[in-house]
C-alpha atoms as a PDB file:
ATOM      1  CA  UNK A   1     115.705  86.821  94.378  1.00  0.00           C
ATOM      2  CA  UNK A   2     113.674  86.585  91.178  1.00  0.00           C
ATOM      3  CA  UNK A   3     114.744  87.741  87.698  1.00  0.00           C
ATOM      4  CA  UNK A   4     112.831  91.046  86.677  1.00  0.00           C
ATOM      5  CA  UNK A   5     111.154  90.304  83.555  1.00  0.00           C
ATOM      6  CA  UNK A   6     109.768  93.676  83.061  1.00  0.00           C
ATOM      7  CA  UNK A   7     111.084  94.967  79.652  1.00  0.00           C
ATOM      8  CA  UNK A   8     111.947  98.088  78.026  1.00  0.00           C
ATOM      9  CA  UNK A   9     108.822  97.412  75.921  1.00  0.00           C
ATOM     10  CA  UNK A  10     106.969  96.721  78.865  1.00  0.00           C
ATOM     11  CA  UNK A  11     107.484 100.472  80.220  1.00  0.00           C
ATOM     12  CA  UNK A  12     107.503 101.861  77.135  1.00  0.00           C
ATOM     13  CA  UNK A  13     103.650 100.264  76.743  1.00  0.00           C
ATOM     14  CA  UNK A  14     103.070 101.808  80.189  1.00  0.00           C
ATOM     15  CA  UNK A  15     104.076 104.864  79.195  1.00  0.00           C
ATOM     16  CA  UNK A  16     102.089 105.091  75.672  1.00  0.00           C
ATOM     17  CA  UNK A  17      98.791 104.047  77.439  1.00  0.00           C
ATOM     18  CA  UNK A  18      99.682 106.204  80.448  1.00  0.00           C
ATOM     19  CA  UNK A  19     100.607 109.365  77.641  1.00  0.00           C
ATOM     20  CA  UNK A  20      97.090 108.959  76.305  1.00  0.00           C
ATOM     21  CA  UNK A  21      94.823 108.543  79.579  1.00  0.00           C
ATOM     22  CA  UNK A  22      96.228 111.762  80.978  1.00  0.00           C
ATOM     23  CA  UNK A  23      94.727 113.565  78.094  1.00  0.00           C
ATOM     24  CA  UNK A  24      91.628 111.324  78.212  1.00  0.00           C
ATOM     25  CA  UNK A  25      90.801 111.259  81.635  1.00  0.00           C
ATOM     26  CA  UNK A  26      92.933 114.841  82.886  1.00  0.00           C
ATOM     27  CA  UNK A  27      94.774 113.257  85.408  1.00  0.00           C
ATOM     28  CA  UNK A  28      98.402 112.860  86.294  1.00  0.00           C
ATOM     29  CA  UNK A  29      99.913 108.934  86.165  1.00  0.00           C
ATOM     30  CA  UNK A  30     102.790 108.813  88.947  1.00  0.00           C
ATOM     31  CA  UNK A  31     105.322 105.699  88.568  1.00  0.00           C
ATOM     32  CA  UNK A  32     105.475 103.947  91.469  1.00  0.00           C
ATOM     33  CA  UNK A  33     108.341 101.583  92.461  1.00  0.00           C
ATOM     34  CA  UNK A  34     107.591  98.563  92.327  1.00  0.00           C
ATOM     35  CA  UNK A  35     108.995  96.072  95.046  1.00  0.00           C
ATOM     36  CA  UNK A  36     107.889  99.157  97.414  1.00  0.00           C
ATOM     37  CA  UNK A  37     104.222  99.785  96.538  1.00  0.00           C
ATOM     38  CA  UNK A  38     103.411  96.257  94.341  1.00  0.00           C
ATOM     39  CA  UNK A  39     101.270  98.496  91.751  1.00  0.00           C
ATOM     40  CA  UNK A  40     102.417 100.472  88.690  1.00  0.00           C
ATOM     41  CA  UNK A  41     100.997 103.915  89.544  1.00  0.00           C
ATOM     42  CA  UNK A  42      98.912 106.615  91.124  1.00  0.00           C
ATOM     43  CA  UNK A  43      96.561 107.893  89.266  1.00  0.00           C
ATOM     44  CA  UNK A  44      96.116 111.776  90.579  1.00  0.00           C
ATOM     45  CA  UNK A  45      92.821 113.950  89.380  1.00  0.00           C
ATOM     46  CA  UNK A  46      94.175 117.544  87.618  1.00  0.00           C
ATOM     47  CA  UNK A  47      90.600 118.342  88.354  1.00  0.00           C
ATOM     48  CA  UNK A  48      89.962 117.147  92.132  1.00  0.00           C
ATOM     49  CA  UNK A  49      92.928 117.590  93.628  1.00  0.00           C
ATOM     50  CA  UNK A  50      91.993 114.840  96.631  1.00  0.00           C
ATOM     51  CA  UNK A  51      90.597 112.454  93.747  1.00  0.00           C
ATOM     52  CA  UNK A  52      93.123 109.594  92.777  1.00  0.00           C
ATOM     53  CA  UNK A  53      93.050 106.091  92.190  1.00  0.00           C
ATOM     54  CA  UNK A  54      95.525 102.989  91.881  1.00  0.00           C
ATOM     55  CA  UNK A  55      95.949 100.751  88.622  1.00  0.00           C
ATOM     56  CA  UNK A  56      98.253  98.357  87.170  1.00  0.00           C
ATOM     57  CA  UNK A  57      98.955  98.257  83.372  1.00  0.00           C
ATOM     58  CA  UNK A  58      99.063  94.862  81.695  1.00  0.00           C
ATOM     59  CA  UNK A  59      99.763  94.100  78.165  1.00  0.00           C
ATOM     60  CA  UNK A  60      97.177  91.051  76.762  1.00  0.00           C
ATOM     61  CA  UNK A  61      98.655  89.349  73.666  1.00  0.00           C
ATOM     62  CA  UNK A  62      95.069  88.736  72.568  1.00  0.00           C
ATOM     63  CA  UNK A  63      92.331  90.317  71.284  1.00  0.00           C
ATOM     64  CA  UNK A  64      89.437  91.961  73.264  1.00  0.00           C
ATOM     65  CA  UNK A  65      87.181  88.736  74.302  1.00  0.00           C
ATOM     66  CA  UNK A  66      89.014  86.400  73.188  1.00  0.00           C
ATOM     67  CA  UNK A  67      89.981  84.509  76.939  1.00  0.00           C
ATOM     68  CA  UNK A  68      89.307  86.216  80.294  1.00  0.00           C
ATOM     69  CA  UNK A  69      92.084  88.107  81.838  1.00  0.00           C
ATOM     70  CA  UNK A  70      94.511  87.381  85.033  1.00  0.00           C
ATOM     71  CA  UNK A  71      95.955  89.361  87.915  1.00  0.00           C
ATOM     72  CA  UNK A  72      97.963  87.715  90.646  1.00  0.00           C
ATOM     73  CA  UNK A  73      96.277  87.390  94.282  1.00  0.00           C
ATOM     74  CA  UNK A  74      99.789  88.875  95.640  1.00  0.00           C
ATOM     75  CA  UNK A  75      98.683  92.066  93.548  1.00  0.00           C
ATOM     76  CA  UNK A  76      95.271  91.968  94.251  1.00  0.00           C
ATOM     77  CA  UNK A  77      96.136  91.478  97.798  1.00  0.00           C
ATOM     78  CA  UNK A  78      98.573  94.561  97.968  1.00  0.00           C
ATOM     79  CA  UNK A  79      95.662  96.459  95.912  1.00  0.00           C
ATOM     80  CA  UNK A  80      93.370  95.824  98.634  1.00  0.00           C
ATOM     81  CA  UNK A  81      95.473  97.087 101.551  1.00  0.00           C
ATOM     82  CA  UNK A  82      95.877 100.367  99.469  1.00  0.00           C
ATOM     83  CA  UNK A  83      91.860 100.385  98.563  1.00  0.00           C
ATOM     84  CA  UNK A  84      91.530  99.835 102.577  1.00  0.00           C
ATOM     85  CA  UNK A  85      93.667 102.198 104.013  1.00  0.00           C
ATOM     86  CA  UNK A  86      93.457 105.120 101.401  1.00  0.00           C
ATOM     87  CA  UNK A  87      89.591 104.608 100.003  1.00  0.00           C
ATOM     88  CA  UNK A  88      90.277 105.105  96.809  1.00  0.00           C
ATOM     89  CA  UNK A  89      89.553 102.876  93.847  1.00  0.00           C
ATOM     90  CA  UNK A  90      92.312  99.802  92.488  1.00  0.00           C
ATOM     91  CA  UNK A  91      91.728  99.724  88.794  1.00  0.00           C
ATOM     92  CA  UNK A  92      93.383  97.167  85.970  1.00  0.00           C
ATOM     93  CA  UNK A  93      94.129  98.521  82.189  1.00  0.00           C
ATOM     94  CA  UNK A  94      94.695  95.936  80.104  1.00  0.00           C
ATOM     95  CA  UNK A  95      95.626  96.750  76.403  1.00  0.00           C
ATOM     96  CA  UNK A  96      94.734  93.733  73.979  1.00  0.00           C
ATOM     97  CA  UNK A  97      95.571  93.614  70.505  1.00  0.00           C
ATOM     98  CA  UNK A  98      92.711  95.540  69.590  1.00  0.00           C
ATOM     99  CA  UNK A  99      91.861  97.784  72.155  1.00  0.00           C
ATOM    100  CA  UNK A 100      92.181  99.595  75.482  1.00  0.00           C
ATOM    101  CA  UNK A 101      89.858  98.705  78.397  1.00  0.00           C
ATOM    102  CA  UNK A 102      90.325  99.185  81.833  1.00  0.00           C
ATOM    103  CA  UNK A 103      88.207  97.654  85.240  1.00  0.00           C
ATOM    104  CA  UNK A 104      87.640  99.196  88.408  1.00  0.00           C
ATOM    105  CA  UNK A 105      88.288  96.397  91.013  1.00  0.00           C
ATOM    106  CA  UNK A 106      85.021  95.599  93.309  1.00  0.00           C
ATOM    107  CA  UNK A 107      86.467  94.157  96.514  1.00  0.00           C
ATOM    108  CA  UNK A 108      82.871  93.249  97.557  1.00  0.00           C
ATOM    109  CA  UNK A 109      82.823  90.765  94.574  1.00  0.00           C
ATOM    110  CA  UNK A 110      83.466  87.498  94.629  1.00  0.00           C
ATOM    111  CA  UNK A 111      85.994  86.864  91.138  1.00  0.00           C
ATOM    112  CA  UNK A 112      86.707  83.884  89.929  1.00  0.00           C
ATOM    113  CA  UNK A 113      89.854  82.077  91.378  1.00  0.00           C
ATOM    114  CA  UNK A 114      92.492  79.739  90.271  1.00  0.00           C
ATOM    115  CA  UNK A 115      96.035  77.913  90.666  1.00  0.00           C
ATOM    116  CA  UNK A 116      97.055  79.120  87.292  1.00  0.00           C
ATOM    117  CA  UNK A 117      98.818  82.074  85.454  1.00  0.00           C
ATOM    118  CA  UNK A 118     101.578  82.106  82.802  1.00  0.00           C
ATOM    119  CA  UNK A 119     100.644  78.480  81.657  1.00  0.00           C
ATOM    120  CA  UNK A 120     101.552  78.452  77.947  1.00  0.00           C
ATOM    121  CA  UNK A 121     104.849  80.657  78.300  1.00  0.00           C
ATOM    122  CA  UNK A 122     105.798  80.184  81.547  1.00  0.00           C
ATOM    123  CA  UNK A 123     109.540  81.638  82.643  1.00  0.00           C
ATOM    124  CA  UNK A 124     110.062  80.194  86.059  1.00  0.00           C
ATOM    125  CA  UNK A 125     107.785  77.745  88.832  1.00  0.00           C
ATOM    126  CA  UNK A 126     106.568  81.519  90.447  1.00  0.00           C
ATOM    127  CA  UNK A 127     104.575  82.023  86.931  1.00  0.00           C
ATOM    128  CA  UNK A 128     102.384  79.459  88.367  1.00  0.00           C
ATOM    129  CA  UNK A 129     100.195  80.938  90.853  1.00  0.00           C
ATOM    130  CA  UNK A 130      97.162  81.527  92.510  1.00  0.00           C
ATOM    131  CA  UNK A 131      94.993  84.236  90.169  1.00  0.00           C
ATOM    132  CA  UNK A 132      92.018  85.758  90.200  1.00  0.00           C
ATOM    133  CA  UNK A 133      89.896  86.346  86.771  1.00  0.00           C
ATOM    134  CA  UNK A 134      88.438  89.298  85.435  1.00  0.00           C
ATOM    135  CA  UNK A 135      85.703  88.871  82.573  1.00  0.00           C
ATOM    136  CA  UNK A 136      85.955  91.209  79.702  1.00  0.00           C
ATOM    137  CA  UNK A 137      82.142  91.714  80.186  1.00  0.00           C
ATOM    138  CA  UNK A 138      83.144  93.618  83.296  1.00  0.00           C
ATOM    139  CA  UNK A 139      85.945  95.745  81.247  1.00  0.00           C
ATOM    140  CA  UNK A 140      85.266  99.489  80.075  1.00  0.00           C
ATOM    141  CA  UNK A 141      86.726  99.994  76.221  1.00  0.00           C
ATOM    142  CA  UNK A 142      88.892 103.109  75.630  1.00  0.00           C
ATOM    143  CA  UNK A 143      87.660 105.232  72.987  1.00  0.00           C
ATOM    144  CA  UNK A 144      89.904 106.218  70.706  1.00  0.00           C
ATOM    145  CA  UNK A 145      93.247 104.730  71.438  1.00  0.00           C
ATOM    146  CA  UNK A 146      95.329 102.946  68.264  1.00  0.00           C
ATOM    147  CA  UNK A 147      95.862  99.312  69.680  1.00  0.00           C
END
């Protein structure tokens, strides 16, 4: 089995970000384990109660633009069964140094793809993987939230 490398810090980023898009967007973010589902939450409308979406949280030790971001195939696989079987959107928040922007995962798109991941800091031979790449051209910036 792999070691979990998910911190206290990293939750308690989750949370923070999470804390301030409920009151931004008016929605409920529901935790969901994570070896079961392979995503960190549900996103559920307060508004439309059969509106939701999934997303992942990642924290990007760099500023906004500064190098396109990453998400593992595995997760982008395990996002697209959900997209497929529920119909509802896969998003990715990412908070950089500087700010809060999030993407709304097109599955008709073709992203870039790589052999690649945790490269510079890498903790064991799984932080080497295949990724796919998301361009911060294709990110929407948060309003309003204190990087």
């Amino acid at each position: 089995m792999r070691t979990k490398y998910e911190t206290q810090r990293d939750l308690d980023n989750e949370k923070l970000i999470s804390g301030y898009l409920e009151k931004e967007w008016d929605c409920e973010f529901i935790k969901l384990n994570p070896i079961k589902w392979k995503v960190d939450y549900l996103i559920k409308s307060i508004k439309d109660k059969g509106k939701y979406a999934w997303c992942e949280i990642k924290r990007a030790n760099i500023n906004f633009g500064q190098y396109v971001f990453m998400i593992s195939y595995k997760k982008i696989e395990a996002a697209k069964a959900l997209y497929e079987t529920s119909g509802q959107n896969f998003m990715l928040i990412f908070r950089c140094k500087d700010v809060l922007c999030y993407h709304v995962w097109d599955f008709d798109k073709k992203y870039k793809f790589e052999y690649s991941g945790r490269t510079m800091t890498t903790r064991d031979s799984q932080d080497i993987e295949p990724v796919f790449r998301v361009d911060p051209s294709d990110c929407k910036i948060v309003e309003g939230f204190d990087a």
